[in-house]
Protein backbone atom coordinates (compact mmCIF):
# COMPACT_ATOMS: atom_id res chain seq x y z
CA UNK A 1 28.62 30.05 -26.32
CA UNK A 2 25.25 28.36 -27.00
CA UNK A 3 26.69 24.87 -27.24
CA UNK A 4 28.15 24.77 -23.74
CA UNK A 5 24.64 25.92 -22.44
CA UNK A 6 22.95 23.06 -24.96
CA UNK A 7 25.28 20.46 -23.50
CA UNK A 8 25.04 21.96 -19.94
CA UNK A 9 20.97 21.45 -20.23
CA UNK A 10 21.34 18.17 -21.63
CA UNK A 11 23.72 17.15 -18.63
CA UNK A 12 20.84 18.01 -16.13
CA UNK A 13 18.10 16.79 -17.67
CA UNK A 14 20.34 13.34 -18.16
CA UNK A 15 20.97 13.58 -14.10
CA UNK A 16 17.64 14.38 -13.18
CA UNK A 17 16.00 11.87 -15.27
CA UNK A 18 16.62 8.85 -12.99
CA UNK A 19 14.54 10.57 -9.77
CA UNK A 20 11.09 10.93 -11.99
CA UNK A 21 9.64 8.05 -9.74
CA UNK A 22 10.37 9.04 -6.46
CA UNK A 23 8.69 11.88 -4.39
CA UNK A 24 8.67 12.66 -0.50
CA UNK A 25 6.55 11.83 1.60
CA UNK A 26 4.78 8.53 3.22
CA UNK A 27 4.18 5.24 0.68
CA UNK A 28 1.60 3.46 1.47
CA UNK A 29 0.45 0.08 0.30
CA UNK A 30 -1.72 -0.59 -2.36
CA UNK A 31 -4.80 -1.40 -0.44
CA UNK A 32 -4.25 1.54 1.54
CA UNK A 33 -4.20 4.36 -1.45
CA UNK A 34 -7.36 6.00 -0.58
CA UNK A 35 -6.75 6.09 3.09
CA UNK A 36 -5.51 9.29 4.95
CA UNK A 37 -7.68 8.84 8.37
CA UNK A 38 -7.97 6.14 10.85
CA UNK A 39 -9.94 5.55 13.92
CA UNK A 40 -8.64 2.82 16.09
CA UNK A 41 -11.61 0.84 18.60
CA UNK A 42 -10.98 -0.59 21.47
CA UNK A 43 -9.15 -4.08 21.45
CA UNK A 44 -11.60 -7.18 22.58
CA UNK A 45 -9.60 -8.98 25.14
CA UNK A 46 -10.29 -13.20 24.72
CA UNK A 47 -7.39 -13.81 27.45
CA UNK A 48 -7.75 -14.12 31.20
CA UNK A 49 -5.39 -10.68 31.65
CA UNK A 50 -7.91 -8.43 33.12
CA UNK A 51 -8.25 -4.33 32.09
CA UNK A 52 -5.73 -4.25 28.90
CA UNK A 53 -8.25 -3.44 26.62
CA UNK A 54 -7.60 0.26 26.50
CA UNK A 55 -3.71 -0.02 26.63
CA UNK A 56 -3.74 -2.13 23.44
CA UNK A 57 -5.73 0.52 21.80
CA UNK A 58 -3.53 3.78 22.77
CA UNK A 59 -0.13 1.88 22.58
CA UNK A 60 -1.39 1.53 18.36
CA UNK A 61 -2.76 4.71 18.19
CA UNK A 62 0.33 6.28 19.72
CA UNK A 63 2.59 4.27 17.41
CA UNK A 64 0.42 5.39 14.38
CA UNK A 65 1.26 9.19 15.20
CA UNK A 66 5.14 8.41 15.58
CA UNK A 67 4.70 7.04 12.28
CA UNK A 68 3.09 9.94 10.70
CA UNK A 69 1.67 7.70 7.94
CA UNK A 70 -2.14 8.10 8.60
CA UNK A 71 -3.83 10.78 11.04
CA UNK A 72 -5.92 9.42 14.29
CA UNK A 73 -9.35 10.66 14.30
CA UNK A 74 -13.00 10.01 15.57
CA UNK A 75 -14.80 7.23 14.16
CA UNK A 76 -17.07 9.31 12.23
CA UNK A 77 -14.39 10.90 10.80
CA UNK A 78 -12.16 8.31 9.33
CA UNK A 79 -11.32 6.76 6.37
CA UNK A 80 -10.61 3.58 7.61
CA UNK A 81 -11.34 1.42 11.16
CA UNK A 82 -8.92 -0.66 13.06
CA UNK A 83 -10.56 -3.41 15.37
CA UNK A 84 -8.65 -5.86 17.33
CA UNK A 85 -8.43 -8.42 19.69
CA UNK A 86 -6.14 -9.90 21.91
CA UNK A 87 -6.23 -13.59 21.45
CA UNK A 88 -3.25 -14.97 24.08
CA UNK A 89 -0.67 -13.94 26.12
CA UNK A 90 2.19 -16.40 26.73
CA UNK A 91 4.51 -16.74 29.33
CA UNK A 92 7.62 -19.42 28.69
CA UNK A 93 10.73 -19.95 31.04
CA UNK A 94 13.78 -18.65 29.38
CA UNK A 95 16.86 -19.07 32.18
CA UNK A 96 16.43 -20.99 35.06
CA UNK A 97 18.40 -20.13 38.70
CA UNK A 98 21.52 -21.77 39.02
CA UNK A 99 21.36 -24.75 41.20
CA UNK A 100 17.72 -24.72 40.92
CA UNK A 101 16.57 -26.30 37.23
CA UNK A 102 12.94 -26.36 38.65
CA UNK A 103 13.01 -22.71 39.25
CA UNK A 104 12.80 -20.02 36.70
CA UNK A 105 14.90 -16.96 36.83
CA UNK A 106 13.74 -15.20 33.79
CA UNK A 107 10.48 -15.15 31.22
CA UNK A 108 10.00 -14.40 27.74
CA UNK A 109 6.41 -12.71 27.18
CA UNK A 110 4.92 -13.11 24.22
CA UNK A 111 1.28 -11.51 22.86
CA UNK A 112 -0.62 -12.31 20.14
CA UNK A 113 -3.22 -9.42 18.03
CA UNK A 114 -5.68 -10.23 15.39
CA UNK A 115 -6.79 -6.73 14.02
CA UNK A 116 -8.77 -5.84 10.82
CA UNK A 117 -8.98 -2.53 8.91
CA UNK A 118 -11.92 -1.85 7.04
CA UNK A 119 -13.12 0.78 5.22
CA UNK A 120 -15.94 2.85 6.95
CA UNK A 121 -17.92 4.10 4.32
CA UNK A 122 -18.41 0.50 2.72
CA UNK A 123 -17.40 -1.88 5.42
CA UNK A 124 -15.04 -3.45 2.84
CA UNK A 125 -11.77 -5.38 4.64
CA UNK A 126 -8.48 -3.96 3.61
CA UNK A 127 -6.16 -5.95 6.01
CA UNK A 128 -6.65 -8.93 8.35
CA UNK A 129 -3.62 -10.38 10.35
CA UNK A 130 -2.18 -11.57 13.32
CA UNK A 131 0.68 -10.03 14.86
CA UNK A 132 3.02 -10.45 18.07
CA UNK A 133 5.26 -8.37 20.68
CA UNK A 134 7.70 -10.00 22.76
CA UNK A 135 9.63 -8.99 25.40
CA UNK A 136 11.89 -10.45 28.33
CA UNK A 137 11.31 -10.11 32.15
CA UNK A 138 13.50 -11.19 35.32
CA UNK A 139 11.65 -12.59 38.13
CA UNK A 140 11.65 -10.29 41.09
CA UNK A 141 12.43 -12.98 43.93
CA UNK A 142 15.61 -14.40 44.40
CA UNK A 143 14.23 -17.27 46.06
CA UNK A 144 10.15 -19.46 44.93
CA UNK A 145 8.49 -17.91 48.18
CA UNK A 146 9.43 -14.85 47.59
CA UNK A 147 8.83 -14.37 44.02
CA UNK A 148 5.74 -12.64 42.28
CA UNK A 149 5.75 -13.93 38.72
CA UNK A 150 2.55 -12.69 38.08
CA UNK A 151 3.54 -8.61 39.36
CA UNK A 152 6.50 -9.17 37.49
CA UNK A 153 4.49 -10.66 34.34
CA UNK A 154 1.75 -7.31 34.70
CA UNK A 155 4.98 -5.11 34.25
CA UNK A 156 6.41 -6.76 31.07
CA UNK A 157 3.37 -6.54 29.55
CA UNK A 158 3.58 -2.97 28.33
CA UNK A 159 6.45 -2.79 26.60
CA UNK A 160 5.19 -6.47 24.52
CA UNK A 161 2.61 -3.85 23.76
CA UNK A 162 4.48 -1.55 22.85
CA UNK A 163 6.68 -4.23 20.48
CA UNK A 164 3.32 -5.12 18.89
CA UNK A 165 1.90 -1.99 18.22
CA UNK A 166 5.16 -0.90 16.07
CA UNK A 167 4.70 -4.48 13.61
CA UNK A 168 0.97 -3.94 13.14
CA UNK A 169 1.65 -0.11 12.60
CA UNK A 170 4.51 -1.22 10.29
CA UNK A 171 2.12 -3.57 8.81
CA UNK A 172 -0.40 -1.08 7.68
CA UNK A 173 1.85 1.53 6.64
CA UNK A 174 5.07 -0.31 4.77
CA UNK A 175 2.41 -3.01 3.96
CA UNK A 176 4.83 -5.77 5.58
């Protein structure tokens, strides 16, 4: 009776052994250990877009609450600050209209982020890169007179935004 219970015990512990690493919950990277609260500043805006400041800012701090990884709080409160700055936005011609080589029919968007994270208590840099959102738009006017690249351009630009807040929130979380 007491050796099926002996080998029964030894069976589980055996199984269970291989999960002593793992436990639930968010991994962060190394650098990021300590870190449970961020605040996230404005973004500095070096390109000629006007008013996208703001949108930078709350696209990243909306991502970082779908992650879950960190909380968003008030400067004062938080571990950690994320600064950025939007250093271009690029427009390049991706299909042109047929029968027309000199006239483009749709855009790829692409925007570039440098952010830092430092630590607010000692000002000490935990992260500094540059990261990128992309994202495709059609030009509205079938023909050059009609067409409003730039209107169509302003309505792409959100969801590059978007693209670019998920890699740097990816970046600071997974750590890659």
């Amino acid at each position: 009776m007491i050796l099926p219970r002996v080998v029964l015990l030894f069976a589980a512990a055996f199984s269970l052994g291989g999960c002593a690493g793992y436990h639930l919950g968010p991994i962060k990277p190394k650098l990021f250990e300590n870190v449970n609260t961020v605040a996230v500043n404005t973004f500095k805006n070096d390109t000629l877009e006007p008013r996208i400041e703001v949108s930078f800012a709350n696209a990243v701090i909306k991502q970082i609450q779908q992650d879950g990884t960190y909380r968003v709080v008030r400067e004062e409160q938080a571990d950690a600050l994320i600064e950025g700055t939007i250093i271009e936005i690029e427009r390049r011609p991706v299909r042109s209209v047929r029968g027309n080589v000199l006239a483009t029919r749709e855009f790829e968007l692409i925007i570039r982020a440098r952010y830092r994270v430092t630590e607010r208590a000692t000002g000490r840099e935990l992260d500094s890169r540059t990261v990128q959102g992309r994202t495709n738009f059609f030009v509205s006017g079938t023909d050059s007179i009609c067409a409003d690249t730039q209107q169509d351009e302003r309505q792409a630009i959100p969801q590059a935004t978007e693209e670019l807040a998920v890699r740097l929130v990816s970046q600071i979380s997974e750590g890659w």
